[in-house]
Protein backbone atom coordinates (compact mmCIF):
# COMPACT_ATOMS: atom_id res chain seq x y z
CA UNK A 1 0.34 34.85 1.02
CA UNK A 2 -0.37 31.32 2.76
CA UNK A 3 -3.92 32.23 2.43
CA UNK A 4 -4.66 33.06 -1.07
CA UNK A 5 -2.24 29.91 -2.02
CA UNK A 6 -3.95 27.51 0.07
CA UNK A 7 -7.57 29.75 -1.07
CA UNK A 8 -6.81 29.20 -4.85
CA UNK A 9 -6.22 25.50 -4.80
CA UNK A 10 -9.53 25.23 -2.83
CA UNK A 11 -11.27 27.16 -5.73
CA UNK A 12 -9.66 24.89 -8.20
CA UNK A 13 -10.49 21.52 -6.29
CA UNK A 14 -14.01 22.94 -5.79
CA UNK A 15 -14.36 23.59 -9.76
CA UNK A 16 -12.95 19.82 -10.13
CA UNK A 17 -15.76 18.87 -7.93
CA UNK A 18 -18.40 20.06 -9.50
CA UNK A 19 -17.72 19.08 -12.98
CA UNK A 20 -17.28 15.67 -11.53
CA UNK A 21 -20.50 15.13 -9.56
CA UNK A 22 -22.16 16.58 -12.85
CA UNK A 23 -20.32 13.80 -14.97
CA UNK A 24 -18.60 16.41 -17.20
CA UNK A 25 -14.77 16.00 -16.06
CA UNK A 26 -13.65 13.13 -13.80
CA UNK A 27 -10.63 13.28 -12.43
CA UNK A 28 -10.54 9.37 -10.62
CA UNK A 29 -7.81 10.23 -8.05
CA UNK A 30 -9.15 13.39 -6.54
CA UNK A 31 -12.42 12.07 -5.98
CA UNK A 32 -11.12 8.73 -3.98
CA UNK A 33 -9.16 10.69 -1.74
CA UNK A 34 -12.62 11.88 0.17
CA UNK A 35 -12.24 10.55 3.59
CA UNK A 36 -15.65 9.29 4.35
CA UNK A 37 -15.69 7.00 0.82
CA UNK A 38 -12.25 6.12 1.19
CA UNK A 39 -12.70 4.66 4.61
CA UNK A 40 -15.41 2.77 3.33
CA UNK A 41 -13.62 1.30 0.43
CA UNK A 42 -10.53 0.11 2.38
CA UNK A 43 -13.27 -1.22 4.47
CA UNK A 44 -15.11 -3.13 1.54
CA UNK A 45 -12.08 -3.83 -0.86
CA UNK A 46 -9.12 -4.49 1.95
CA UNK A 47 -6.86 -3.19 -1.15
CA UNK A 48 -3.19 -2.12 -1.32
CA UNK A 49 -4.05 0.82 -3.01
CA UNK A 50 -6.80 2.33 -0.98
CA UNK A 51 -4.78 1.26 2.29
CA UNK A 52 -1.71 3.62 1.21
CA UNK A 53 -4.20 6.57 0.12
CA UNK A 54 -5.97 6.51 3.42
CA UNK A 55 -2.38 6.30 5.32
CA UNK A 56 -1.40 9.17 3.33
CA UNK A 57 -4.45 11.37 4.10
CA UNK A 58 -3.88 10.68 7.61
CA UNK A 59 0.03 11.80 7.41
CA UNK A 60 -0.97 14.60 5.67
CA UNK A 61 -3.15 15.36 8.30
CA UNK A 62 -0.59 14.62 10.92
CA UNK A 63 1.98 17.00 9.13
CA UNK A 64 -0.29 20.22 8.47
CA UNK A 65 -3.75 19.57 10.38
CA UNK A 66 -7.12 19.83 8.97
CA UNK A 67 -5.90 21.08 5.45
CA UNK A 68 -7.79 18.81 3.89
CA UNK A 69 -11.44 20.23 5.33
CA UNK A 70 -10.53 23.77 4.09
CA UNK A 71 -8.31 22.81 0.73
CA UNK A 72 -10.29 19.18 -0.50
CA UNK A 73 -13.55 18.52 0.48
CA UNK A 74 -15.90 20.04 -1.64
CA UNK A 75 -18.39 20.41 0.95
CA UNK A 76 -15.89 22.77 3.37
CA UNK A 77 -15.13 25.01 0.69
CA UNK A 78 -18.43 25.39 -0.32
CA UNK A 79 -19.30 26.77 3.48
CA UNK A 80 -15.98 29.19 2.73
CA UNK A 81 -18.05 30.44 -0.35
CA UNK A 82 -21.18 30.82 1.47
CA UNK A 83 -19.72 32.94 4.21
CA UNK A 84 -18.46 35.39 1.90
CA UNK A 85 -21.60 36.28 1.27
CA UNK A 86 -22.39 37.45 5.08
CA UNK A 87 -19.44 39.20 5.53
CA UNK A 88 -16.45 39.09 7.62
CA UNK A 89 -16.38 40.10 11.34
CA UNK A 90 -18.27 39.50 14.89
CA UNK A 91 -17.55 35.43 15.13
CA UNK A 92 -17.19 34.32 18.65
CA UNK A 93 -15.28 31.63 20.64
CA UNK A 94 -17.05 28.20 20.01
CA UNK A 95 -17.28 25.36 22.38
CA UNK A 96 -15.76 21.98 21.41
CA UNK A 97 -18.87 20.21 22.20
CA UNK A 98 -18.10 16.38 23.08
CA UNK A 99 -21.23 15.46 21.83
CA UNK A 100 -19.56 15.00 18.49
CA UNK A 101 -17.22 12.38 19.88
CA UNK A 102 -20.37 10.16 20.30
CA UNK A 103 -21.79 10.96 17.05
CA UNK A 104 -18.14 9.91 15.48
CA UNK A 105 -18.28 6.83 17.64
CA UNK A 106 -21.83 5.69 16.47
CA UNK A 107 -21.32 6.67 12.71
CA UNK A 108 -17.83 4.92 12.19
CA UNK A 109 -18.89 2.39 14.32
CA UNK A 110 -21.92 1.28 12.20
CA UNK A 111 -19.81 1.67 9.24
CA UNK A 112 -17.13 -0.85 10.65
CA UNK A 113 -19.57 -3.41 11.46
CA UNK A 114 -20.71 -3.00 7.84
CA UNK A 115 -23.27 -0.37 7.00
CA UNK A 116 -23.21 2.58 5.95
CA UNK A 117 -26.92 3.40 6.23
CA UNK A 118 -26.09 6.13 8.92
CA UNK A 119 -22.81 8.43 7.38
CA UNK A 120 -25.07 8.88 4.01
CA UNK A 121 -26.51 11.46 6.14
CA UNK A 122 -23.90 13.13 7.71
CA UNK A 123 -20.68 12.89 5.82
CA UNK A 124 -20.56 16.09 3.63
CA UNK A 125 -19.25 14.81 0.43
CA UNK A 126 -22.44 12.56 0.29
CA UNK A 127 -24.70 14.57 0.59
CA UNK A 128 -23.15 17.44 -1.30
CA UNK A 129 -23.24 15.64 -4.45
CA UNK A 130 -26.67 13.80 -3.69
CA UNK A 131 -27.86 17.09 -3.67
CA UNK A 132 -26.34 18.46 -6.92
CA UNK A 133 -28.35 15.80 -8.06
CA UNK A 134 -31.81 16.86 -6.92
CA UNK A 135 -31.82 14.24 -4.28
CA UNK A 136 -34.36 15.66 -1.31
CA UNK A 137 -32.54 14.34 1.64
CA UNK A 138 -29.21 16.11 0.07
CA UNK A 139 -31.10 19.03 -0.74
CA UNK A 140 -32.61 19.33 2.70
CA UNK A 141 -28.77 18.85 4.35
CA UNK A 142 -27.63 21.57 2.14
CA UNK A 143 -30.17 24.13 2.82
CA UNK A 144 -29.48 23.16 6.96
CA UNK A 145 -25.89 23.35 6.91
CA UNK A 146 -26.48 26.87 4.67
CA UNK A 147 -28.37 28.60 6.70
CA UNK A 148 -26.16 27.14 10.20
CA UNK A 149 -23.41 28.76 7.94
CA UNK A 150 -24.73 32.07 7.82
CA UNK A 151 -25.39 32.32 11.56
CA UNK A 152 -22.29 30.15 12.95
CA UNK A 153 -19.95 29.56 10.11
CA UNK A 154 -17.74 26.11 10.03
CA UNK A 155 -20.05 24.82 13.21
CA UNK A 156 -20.80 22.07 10.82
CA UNK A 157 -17.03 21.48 10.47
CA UNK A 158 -16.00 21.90 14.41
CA UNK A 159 -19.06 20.35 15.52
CA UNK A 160 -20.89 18.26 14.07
CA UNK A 161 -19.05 15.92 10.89
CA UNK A 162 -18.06 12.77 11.75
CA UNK A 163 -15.10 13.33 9.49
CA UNK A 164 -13.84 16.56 10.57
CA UNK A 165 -14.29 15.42 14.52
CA UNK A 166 -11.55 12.69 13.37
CA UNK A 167 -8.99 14.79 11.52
CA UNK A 168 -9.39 17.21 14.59
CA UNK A 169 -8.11 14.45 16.71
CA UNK A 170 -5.43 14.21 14.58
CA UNK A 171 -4.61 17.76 14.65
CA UNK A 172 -4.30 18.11 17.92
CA UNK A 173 -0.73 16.40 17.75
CA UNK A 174 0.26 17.69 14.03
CA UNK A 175 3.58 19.04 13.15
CA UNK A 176 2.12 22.48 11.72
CA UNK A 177 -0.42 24.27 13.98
CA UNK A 178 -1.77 27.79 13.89
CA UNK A 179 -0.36 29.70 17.34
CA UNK A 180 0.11 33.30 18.38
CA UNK A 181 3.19 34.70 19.48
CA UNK A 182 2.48 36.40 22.94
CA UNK A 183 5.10 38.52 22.59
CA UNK A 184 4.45 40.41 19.15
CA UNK A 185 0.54 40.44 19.59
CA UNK A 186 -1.45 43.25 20.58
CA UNK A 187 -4.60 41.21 21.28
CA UNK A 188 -6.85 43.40 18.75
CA UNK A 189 -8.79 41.01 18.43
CA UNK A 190 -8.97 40.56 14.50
CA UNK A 191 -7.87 37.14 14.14
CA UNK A 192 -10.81 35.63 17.01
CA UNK A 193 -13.33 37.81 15.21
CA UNK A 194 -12.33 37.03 11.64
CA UNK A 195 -11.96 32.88 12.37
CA UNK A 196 -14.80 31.00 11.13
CA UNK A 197 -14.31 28.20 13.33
CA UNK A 198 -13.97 30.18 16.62
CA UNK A 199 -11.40 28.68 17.77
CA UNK A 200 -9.36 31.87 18.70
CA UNK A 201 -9.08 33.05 22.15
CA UNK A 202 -7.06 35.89 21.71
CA UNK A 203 -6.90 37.14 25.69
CA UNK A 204 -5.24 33.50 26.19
CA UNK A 205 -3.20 33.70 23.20
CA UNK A 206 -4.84 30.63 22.46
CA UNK A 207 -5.84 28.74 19.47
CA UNK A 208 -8.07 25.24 19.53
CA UNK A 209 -6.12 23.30 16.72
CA UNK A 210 -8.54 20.44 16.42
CA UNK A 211 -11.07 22.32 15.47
CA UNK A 212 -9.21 25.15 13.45
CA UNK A 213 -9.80 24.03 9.95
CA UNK A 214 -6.55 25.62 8.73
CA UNK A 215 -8.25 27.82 6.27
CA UNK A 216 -5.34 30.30 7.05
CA UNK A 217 -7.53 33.63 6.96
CA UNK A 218 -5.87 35.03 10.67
CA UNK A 219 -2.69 34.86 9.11
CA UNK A 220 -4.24 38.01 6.52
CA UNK A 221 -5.90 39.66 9.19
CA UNK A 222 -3.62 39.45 11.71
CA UNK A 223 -1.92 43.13 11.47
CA UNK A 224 1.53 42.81 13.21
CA UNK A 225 2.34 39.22 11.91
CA UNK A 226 2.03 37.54 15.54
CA UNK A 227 -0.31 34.79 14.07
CA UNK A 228 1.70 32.07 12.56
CA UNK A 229 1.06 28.67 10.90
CA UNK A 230 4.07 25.77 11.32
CA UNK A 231 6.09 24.08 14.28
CA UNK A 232 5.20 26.08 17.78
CA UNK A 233 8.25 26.52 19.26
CA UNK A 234 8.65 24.07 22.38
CA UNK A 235 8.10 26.49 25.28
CA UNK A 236 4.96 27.18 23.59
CA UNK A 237 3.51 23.68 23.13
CA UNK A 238 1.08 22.48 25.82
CA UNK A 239 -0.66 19.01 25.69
CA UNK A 240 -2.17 18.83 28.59
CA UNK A 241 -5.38 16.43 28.25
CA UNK A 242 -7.92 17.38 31.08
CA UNK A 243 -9.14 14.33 33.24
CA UNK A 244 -13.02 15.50 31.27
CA UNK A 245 -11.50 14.90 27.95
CA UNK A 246 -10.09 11.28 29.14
CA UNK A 247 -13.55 10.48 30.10
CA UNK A 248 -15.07 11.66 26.98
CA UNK A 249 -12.87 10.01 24.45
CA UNK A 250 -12.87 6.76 26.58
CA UNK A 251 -16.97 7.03 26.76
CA UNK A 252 -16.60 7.16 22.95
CA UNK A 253 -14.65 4.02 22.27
CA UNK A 254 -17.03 2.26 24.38
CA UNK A 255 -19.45 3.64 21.78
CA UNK A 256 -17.76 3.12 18.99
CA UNK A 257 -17.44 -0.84 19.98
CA UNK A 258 -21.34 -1.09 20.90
CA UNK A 259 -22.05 0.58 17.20
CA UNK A 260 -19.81 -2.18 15.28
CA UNK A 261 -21.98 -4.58 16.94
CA UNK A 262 -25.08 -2.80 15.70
CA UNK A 263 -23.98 -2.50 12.83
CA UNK A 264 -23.34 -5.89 12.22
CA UNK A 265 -26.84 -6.45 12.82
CA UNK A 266 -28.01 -3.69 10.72
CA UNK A 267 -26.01 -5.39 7.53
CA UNK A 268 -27.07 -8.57 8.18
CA UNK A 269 -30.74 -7.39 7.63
CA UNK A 270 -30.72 -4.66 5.79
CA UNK A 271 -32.11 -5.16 2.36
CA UNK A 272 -32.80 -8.87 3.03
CA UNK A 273 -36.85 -8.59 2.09
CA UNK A 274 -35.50 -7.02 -1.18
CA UNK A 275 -36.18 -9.18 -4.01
CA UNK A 276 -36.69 -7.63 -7.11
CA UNK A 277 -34.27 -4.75 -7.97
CA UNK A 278 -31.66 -4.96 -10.76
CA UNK A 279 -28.23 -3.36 -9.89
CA UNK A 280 -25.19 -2.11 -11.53
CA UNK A 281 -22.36 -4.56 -12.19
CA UNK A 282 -19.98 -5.54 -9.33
CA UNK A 283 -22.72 -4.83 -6.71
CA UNK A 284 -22.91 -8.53 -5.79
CA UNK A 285 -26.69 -8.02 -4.33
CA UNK A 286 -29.13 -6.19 -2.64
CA UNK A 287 -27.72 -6.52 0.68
CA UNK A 288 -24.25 -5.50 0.03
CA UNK A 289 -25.04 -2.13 -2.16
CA UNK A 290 -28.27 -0.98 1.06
CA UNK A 291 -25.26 -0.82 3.16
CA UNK A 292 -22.11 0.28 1.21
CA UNK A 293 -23.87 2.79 -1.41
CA UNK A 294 -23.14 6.57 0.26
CA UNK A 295 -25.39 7.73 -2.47
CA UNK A 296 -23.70 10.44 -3.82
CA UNK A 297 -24.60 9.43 -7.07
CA UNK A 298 -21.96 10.06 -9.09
CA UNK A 299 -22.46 6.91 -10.89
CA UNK A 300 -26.19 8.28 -12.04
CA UNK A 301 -24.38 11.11 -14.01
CA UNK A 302 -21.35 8.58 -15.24
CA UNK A 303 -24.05 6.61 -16.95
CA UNK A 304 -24.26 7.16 -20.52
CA UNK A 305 -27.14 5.26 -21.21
CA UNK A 306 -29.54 6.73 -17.90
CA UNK A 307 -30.32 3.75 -16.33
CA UNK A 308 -29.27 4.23 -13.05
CA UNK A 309 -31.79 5.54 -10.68
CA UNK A 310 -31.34 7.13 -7.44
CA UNK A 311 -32.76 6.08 -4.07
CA UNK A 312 -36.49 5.74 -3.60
CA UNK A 313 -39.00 4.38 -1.29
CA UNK A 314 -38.70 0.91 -3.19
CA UNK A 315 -34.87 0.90 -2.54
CA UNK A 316 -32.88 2.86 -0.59
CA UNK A 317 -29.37 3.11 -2.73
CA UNK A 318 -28.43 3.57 -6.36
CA UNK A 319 -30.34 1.15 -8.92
CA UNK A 320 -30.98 0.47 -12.45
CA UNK A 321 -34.01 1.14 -13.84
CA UNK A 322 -35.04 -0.23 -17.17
CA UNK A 323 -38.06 1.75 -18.14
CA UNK A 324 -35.27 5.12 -18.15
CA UNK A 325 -33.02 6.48 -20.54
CA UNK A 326 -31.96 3.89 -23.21
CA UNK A 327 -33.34 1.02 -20.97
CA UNK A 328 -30.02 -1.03 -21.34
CA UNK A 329 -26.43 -1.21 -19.94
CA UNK A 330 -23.82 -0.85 -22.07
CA UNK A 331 -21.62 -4.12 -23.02
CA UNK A 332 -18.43 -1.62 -23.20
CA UNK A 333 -18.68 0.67 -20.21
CA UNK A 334 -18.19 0.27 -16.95
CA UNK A 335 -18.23 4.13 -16.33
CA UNK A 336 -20.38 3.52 -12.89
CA UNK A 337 -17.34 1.22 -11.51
CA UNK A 338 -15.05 3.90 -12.40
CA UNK A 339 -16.48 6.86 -10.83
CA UNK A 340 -17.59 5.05 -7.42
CA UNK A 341 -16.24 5.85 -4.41
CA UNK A 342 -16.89 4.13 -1.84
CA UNK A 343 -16.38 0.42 -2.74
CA UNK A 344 -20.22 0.10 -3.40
CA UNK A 345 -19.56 -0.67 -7.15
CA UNK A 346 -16.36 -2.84 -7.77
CA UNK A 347 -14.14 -1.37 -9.69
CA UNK A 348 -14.30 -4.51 -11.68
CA UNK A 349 -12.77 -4.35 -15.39
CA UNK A 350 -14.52 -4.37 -18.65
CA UNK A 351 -13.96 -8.02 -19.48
CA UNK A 352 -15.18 -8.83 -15.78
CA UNK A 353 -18.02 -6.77 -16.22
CA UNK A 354 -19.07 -8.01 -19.46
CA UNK A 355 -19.27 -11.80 -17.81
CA UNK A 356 -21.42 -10.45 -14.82
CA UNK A 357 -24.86 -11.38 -15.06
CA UNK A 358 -26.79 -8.69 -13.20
CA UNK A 359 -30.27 -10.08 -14.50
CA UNK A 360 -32.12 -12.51 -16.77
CA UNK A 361 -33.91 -11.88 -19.82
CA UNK A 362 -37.15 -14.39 -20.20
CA UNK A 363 -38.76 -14.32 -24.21
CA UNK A 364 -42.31 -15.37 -23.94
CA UNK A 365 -42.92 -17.37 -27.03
CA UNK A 366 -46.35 -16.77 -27.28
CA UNK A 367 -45.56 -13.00 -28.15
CA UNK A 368 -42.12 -13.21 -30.08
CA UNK A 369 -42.70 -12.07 -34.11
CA UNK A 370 -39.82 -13.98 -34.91
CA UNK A 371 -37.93 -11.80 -36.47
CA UNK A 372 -34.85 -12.20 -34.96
CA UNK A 373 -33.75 -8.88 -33.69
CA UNK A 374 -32.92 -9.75 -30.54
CA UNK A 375 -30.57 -12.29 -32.17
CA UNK A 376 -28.64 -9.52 -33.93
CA UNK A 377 -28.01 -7.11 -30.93
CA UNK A 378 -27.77 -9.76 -27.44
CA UNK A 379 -23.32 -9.02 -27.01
CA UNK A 380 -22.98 -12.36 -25.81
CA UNK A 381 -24.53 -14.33 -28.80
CA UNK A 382 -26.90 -16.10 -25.70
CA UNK A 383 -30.09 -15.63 -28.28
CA UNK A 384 -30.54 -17.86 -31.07
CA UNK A 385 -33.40 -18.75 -33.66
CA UNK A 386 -33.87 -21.08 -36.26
CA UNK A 387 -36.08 -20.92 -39.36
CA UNK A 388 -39.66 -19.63 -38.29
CA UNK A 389 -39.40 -20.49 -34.85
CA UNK A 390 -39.41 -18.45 -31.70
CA UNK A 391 -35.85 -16.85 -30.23
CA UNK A 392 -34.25 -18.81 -27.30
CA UNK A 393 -32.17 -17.70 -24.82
CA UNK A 394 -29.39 -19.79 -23.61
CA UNK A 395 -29.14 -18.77 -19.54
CA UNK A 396 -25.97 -19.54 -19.03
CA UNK A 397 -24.65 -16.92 -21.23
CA UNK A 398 -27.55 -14.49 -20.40
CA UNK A 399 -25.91 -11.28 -18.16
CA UNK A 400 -29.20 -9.36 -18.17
CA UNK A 401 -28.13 -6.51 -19.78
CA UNK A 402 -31.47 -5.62 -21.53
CA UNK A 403 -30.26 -4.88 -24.89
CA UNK A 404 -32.51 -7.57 -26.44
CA UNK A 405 -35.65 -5.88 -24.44
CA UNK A 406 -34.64 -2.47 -26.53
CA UNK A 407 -35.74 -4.21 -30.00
CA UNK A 408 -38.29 -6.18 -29.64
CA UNK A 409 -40.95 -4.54 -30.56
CA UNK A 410 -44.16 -7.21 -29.88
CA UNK A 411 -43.22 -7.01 -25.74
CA UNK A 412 -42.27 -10.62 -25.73
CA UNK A 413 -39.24 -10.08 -23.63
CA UNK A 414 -38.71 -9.37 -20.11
CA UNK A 415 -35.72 -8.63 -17.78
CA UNK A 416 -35.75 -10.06 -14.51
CA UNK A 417 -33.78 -9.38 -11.05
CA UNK A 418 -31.75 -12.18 -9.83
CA UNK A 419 -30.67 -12.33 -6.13
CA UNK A 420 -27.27 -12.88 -6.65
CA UNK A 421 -25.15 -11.53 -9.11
CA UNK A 422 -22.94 -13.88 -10.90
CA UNK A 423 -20.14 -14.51 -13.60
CA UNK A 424 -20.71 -16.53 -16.84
């Protein structure tokens, strides 16, 4: 019963997902409770709100383990659907390899000191919705983690995310567990063979609860009822740390500090030689959206107008691109701030977005054919024209927006990237 429960709200969240990575239904709240993003916004914003949602993701976490890689993250689920496909049966006991510890410790560590150049590539979310939207690198992740799927299951999960290695932590001192009861089982095996984490050992009664991913499917398989999920009765708990472990999890702290110094470094010159790219309101600059973008790109399909462009060889993180779609940003959307994540985007308001200037739009005289239709459209009145004369634009009201670009129809106007963004 636990199963198809906790099953059915992972089909649901999974459908939620989808819609809103293809910009079709975007429910705000589901999508900032992804770890990974969530991090990085408390990180970036230092709000209230994204303080208490982390804290809560981590109690929930605390309370029933690593629900939250088998029930909300798209990426989990989608490995759930992928196995059904092979068939159920023959898993075996997996290692809890420490070399994930390290990973953990350089990934976060980077992304503390400011950059999160390195977890675009390994958290799952990321790259799960960069490649719904035909981005190669999340494309090439996907096909990786499939085909590791249909030979070892959830390794991905117990193994190798950066994410999941830090809710197993957690785990391992949650309220709930999964545990067998010795004295009702009769070690048939079904619940080792049928877990696609492998972290049953059913000739120990034994069950590795950071990395069991709570996906609940021993408790259906398990024919007498001796697998359970909630508190383990206190003659059966065991926390027992082996002086290996110590060493392991100290090792990656040291880590973890020596990658907040790199990536200190890494944000202070990332993105620096970048000069002339135009970016989505509440970015600040260059700098800033190279290191806190995850590109998962959810902004790209928020855009109603198409001007946002994923990452390229000329920039690596989401962009606008003026020669795509309608060629301008909106002066009443801020749909990109909305839908971001990570902190990447602000989530600035409308009337703070319409006084950012993310560019400056230049009218070369010589060109205009005065006829003043770049007066009639600019949202900010910063074009004017008098009698036979050539348009003007006054630059302190200018935001860049490239609506006056859209009309004119002798070229005579041009939109150009500023380094810094600013508010008029």
């Amino acid at each position: 019963m636990l199963y198809k429960v906790r099953f059915s709200i992972a089909i649901i969240v999974f459908i939620i997902a989808i819609l809103g990575i293809f910009g079709i239904f975007y429910p705000l709240p589901f999508f900032d409770i992804q770890i990974a993003p969530l991090i990085q916004r408390v990180i970036v914003d230092i709000s209230v709100i994204s303080g208490i949602t982390l804290g809560v993701m981590l109690l929930l976490t605390l309370i029933f383990g690593r629900l939250y890689c088998s029930t909300l993250c798209p990426f989990g689920i989608f490995q759930e659907l992928i196995a059904l496909f092979r068939g159920e049966g023959n898993e075996e006991t997996r290692k809890n390899l420490p070399v994930k510890y390290f990973v953990t410790a350089i990934t976060f560590g980077i992304m503390f000191g400011g950059s999160a150049v390195l977890i675009r590539y390994l958290e799952p979310y990321t790259f799960f919705g960069s490649a719904l939207t035909i981005s190669v690198i999340g494309i090439i992740a996907v096909v990786a983690v499939i085909i590791l799927t249909t030979f070892k299951n959830r390794y991905f999960c117990t193994n190798i995310c950066p994410v999941g290695c830090v809710l197993g932590l957690l785990s391992k001192i949650s309220l709930l567990k999964v545990y067998i009861k010795e004295d009702e089982c009769l070690s048939c095996g079904m619940c080792e063979r049928n877990c696609p984490s492998g972290c049953i050992e059913v000739d120990e009664a034994k069950v590795d609860n950071e990395t069991c991913v709570k996906c609940l499917k021993c408790l259906k398989q398990c024919p007498k009822n001796a697998i359970k999920y909630g508190i383990k009765p206190k003659s059966e708990v065991k926390f027992n740390p082996k002086r290996r472990e110590i060493i392991t999890l100290g090792s990656a702290l040291i880590i973890l500090g020596l990658a907040v110094k790199a990536g200190i470094e890494i944000g202070k010159t990332a993105a620096q030689k970048i000069k002339n790219i135009i970016l989505p309101p509440g970015t600040d600059n260059a700098q800033r959206m190279f290191n806190k973008c995850l590109n998962c790109n959810l902004c790209i399909n928020a855009c109603p107008n198409n001007i946002l462009t994923k990452a390229n060889k000329e920039f690596g993180a989401v962009h606008i691109d003026y020669t795509k779609g309608e060629k301008y940003c909106k002066y009443d959307c801020r749909e990109c701030a909305k839908v971001c994540p990570s902190g990447a985007i602000k989530k600035i308001t409308l009337e703070e977005k319409q006084r950012t200037r993310i560019a400056m739009a230049v009218i070369n005289p010589d060109k205009c054919s005065h006829n003043g239709s770049c007066v009639d459209v600019c949202p900010v009145g910063a074009i004017t024209r008098e009698d036979n004369t050539s348009a003007k634009i006054d630059a302190s009201k200018c935001i860049g927006c490239g609506r006056c670009k859209t009309v004119c129809n002798s070229g005579a106007i041009e939109i150009f990237a500023i380094n810094e963004q600013q508010r008029v």
